[in-house]
N, C-alpha and C. Protein backbone atom coordinates (compact mmCIF):
# COMPACT_ATOMS: atom_id res chain seq x y z
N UNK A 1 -25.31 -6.58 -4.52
CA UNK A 1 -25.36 -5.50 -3.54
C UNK A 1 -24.26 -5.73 -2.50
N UNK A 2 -23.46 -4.44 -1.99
CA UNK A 2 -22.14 -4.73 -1.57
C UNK A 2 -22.83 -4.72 0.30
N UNK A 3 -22.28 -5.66 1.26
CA UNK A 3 -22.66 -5.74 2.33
C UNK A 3 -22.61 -4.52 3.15
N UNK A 4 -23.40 -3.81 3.67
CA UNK A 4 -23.15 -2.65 4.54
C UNK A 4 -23.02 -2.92 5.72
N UNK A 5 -22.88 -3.96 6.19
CA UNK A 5 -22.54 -3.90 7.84
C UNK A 5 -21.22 -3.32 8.10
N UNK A 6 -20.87 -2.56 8.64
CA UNK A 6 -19.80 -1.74 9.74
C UNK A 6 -19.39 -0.81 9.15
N UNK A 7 -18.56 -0.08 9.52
CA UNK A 7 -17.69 1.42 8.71
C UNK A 7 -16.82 1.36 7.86
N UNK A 8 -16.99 2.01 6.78
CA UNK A 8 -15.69 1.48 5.83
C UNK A 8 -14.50 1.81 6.28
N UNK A 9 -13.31 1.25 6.03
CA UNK A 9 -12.34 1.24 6.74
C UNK A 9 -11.22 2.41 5.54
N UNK A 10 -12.12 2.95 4.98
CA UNK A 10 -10.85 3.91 3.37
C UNK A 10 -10.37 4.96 4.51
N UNK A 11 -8.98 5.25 4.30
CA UNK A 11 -8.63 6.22 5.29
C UNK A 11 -8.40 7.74 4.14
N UNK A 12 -9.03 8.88 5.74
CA UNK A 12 -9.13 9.62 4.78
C UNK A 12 -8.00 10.90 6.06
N UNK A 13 -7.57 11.88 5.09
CA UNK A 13 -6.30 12.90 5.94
C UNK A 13 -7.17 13.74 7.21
N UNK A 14 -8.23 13.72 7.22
CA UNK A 14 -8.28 14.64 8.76
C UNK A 14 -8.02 13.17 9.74
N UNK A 15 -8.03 12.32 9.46
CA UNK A 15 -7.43 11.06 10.50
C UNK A 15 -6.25 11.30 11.45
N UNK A 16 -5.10 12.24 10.12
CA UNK A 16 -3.70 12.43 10.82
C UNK A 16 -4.11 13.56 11.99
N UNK A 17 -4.78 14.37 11.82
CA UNK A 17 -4.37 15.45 12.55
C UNK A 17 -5.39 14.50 14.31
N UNK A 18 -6.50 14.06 13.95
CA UNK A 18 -7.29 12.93 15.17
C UNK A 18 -6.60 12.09 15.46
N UNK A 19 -5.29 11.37 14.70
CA UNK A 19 -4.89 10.58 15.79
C UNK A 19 -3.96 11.20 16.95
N UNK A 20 -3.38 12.86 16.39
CA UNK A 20 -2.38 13.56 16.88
C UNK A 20 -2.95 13.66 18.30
N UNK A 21 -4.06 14.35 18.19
CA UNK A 21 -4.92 14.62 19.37
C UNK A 21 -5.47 13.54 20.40
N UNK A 22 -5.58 12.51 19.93
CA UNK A 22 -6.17 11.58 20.65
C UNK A 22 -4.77 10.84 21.68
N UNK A 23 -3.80 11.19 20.76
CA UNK A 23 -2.70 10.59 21.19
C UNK A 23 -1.87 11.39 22.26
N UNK A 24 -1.98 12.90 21.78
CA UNK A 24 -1.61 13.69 23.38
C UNK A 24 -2.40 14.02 24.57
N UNK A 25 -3.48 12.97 24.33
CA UNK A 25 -4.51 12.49 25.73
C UNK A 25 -3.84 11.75 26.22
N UNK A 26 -2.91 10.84 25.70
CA UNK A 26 -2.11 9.88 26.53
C UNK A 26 -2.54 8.28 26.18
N UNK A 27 -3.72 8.65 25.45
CA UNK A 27 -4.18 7.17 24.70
C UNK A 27 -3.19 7.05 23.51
N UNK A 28 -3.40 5.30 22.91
CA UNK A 28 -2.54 4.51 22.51
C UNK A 28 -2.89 4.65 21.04
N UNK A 29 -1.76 4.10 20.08
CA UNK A 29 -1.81 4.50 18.86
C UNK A 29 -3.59 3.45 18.28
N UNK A 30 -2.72 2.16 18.99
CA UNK A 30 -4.23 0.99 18.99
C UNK A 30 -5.52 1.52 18.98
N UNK A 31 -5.14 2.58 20.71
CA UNK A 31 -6.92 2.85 20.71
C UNK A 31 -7.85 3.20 19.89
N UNK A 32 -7.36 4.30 18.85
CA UNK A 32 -7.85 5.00 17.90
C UNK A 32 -8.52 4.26 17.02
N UNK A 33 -7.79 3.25 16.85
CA UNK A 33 -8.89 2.06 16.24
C UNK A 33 -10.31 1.83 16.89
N UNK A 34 -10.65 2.13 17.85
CA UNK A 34 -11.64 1.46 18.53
C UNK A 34 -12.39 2.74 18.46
N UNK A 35 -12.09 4.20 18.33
CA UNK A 35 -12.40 5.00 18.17
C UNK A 35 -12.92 5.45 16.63
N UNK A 36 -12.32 4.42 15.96
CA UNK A 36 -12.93 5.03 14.71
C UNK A 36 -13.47 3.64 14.04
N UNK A 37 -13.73 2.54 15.12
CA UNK A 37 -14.44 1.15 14.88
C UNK A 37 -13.62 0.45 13.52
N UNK A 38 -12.66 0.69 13.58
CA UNK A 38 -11.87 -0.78 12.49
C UNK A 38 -10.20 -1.09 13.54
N UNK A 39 -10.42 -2.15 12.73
CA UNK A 39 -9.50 -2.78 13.64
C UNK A 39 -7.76 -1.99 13.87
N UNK A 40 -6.98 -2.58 15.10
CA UNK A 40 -5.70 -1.87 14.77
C UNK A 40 -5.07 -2.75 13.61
N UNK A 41 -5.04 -3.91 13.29
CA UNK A 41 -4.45 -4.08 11.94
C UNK A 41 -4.51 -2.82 10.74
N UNK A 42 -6.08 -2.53 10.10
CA UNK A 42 -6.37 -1.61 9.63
C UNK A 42 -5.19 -0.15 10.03
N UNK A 43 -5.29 0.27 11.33
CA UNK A 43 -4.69 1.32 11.25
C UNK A 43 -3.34 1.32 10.60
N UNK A 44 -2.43 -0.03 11.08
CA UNK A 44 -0.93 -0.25 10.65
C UNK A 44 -0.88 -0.36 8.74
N UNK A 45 -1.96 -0.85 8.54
CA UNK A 45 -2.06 -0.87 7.08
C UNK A 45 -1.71 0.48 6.55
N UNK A 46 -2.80 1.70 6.99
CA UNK A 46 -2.95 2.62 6.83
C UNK A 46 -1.52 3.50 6.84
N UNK A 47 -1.02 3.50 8.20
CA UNK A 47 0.73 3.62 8.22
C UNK A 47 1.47 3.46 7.53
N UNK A 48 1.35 1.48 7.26
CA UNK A 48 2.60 1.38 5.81
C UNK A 48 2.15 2.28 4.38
N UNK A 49 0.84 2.26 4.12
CA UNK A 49 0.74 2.83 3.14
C UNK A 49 0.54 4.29 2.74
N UNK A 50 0.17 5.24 3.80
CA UNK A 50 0.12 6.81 4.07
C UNK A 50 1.00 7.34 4.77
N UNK A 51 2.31 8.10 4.07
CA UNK A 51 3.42 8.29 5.07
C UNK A 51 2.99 9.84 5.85
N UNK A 52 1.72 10.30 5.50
CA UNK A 52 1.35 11.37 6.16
C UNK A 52 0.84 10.89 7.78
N UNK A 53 0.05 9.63 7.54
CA UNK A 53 -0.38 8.87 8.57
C UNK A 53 0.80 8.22 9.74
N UNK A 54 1.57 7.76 9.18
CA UNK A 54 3.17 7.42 9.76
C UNK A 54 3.59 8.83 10.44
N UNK A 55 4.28 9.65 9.88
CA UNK A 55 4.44 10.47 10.76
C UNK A 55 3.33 11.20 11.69
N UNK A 56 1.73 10.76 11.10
CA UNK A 56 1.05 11.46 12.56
C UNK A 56 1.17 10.78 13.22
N UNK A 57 1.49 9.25 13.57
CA UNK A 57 1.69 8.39 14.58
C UNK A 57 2.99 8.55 15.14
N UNK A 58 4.18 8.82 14.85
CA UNK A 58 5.04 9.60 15.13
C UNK A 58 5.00 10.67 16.23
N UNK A 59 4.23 11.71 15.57
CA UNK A 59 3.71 12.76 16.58
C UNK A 59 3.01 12.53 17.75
N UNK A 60 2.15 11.64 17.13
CA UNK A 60 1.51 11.02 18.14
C UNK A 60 2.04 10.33 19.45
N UNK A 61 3.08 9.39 18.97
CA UNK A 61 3.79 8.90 20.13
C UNK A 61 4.22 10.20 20.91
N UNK A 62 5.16 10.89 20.45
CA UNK A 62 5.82 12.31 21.55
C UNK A 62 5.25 12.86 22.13
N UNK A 63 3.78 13.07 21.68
CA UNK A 63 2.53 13.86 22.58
C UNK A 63 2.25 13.13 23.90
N UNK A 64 2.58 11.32 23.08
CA UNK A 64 1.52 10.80 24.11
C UNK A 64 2.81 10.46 25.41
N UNK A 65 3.95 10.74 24.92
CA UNK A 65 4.92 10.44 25.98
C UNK A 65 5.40 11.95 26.85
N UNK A 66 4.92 13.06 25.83
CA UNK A 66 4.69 14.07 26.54
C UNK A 66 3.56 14.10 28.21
N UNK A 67 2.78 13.81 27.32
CA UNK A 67 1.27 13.56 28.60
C UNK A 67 1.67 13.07 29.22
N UNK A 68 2.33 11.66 29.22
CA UNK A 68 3.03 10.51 30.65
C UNK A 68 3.54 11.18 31.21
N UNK A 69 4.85 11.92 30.83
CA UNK A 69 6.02 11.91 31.58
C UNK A 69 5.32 13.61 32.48
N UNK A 70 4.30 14.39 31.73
CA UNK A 70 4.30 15.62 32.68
C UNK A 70 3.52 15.22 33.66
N UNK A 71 2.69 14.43 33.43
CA UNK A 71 2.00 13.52 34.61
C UNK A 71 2.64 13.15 35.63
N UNK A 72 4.01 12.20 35.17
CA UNK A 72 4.57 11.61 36.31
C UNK A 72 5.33 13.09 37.34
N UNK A 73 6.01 13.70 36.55
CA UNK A 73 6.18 15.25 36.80
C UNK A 73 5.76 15.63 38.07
N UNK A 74 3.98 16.12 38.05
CA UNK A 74 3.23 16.88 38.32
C UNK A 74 3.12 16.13 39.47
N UNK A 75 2.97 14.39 39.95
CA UNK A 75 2.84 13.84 40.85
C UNK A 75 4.16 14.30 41.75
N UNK A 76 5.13 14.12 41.04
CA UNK A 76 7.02 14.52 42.01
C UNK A 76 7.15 15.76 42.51
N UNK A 77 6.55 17.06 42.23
CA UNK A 77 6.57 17.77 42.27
C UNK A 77 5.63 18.35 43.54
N UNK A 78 4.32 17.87 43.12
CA UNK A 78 3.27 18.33 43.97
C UNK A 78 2.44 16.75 44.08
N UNK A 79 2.93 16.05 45.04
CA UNK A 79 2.53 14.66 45.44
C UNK A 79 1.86 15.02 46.47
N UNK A 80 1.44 15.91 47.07
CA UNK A 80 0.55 15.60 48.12
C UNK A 80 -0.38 16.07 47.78
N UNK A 81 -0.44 17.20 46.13
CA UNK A 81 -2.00 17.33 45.34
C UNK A 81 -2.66 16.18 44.64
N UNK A 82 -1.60 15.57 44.02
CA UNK A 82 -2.13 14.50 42.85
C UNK A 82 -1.77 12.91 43.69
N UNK A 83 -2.61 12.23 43.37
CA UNK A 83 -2.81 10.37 43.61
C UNK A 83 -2.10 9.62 42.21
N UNK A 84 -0.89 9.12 42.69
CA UNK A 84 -0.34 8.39 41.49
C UNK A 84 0.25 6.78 42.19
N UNK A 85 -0.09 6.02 41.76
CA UNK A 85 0.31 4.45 42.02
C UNK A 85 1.72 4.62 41.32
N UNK A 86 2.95 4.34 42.29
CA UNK A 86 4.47 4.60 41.22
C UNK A 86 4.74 3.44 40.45
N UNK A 87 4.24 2.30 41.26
CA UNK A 87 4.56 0.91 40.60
C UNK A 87 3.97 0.70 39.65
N UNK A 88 2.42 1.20 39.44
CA UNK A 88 1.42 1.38 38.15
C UNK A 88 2.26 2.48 36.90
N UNK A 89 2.69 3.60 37.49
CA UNK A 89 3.20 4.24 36.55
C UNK A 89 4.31 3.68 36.12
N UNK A 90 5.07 3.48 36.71
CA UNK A 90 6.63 2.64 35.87
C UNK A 90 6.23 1.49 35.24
N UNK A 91 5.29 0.61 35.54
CA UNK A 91 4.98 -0.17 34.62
C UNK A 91 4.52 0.07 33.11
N UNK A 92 3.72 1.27 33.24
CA UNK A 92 3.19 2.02 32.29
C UNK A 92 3.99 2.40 31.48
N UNK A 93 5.17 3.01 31.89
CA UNK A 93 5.60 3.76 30.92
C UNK A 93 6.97 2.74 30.42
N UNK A 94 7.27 1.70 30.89
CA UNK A 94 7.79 0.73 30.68
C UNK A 94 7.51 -0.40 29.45
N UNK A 95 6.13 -0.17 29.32
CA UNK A 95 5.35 -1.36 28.54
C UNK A 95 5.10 0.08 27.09
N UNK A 96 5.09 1.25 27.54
CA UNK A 96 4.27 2.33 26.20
C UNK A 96 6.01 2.18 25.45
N UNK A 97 6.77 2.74 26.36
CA UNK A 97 8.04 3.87 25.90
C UNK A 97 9.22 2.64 26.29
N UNK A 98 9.76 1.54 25.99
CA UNK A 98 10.07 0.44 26.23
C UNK A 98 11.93 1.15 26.15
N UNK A 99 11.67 1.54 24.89
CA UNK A 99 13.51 2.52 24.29
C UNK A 99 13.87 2.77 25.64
N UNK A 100 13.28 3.31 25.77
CA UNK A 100 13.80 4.93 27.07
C UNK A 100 13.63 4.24 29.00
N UNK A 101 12.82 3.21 28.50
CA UNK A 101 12.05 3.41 30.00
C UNK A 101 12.88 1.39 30.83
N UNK A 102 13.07 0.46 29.70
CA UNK A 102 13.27 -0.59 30.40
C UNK A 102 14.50 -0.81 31.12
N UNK A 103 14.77 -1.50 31.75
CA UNK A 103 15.95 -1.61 33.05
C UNK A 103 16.82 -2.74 32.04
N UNK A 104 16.18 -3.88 31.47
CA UNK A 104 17.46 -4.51 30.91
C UNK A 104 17.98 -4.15 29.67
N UNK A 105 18.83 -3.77 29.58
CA UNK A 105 19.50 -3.62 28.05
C UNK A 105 20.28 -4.82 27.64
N UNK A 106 19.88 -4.96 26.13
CA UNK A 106 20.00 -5.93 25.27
C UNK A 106 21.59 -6.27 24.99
N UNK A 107 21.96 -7.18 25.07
CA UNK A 107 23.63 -7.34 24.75
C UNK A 107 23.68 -8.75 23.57
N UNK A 108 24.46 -8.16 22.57
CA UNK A 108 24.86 -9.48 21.34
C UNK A 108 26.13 -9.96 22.06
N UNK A 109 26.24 -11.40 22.70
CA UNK A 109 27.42 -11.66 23.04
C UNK A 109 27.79 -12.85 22.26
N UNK A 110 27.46 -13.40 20.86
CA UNK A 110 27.69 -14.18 20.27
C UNK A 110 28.82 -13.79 19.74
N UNK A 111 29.96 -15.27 19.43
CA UNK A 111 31.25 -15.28 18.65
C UNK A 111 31.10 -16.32 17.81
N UNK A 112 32.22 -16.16 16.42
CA UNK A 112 32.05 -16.70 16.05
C UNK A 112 33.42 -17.59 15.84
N UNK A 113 33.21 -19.13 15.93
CA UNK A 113 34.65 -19.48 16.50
C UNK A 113 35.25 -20.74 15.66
N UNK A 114 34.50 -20.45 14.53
CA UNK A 114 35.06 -20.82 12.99
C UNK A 114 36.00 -20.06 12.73
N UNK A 115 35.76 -18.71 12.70
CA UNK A 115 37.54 -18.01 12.60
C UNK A 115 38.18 -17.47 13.47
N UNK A 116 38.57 -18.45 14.20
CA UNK A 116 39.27 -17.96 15.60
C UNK A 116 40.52 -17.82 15.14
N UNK A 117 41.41 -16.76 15.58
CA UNK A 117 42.92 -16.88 15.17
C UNK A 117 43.71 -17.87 15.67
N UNK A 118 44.62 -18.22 15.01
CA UNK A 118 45.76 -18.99 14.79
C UNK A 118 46.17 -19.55 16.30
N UNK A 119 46.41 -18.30 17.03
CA UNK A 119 47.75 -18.16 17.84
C UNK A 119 46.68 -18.98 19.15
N UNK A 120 45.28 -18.84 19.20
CA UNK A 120 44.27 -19.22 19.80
C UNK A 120 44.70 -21.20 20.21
N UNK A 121 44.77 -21.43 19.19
CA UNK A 121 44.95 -23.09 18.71
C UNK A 121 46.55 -23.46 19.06
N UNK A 122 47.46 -22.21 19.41
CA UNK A 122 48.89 -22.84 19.39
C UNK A 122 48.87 -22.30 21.02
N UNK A 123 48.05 -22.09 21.58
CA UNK A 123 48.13 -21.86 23.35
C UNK A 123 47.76 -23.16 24.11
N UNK A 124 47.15 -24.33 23.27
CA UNK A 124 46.50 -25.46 23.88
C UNK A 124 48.00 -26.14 24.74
C-alpha cells in the first residue's frame, strides 16, 4: 500500500495559468509552493521539465515586477495617500529583480599573461 501522507506532487496545466496569478499579486515564484504544499525544489523540477510551466514563471516574474514597480509608482506619485518604507522597498526590489535593480555591476578584469606580446618583454 503506497503511503498517503501529503499531496501528490504530479503537476498538472491549470498550475500555469495559478502561478500567473499568484505571481501578479506580487508574491514569489517559491511561494506558490507553499500554496500548493510541495516543496520549491518540486516546482523548479516542474520548470525544467514543462516548458509550458517555464514560461508561466516567466510571466509570472513580469506581473510580479509589474505589481512592484506600480506600487513603488503609486507611493511617488501620491505619497501623502499611500505608506511606503523606501529603504524596505529598494531592498525589495533589489533582492526580487537583481538584473535591473542592483547598484554594483559585475566587471571580468582578468588577463591572461601567458600570451602577452612580444614588444611587452622588450620594454623591461
Amino acid at each position: 500500500m503506497a503511503n498517503s501522507v501529503g499531496r501528490p506532487s504530479e503537476f498538472k496545466q491549470e498550475y500555469c495559468d495559478q502561478l500567473i496569478n499568484h505571481m501578479a499579486s506580487g508574491l514569489s515564484f517559491e511561494a506558490f509552493a507553499g500554496f500548493l504544499s510541495v516543496s520549491k525544489q518540486t516546482l523548479y523540477n516542474w520548470a525544467d521539465a514543462n516548458p509550458e510551466f517555464l514560461d508561466a514563471k516567466r510571466i509570472g516574474t513580469e506581473k510580479c515586477r509589474l505589481y512592484w514597480e506600480q506600487l513603488g509608482v503609486e507611493h511617488i506619485v501620491n505619497s501623502d495617500k499611500t505608506s511606503l518604507n523606501t529603504g524596505v522597498y529598494v531592498f525589495n526590489m533589489k533582492n526580487r529583480f537583481p538584473e535591473e535593480w542592483k547598484d554594483k555591476k559585475e566587471v571580468d578584469n582578468t588577463h591572461d599573461f601567458k600570451n602577452r606580446p612580444d614588444w611587452l618583454d622588450a620594454a623591461k
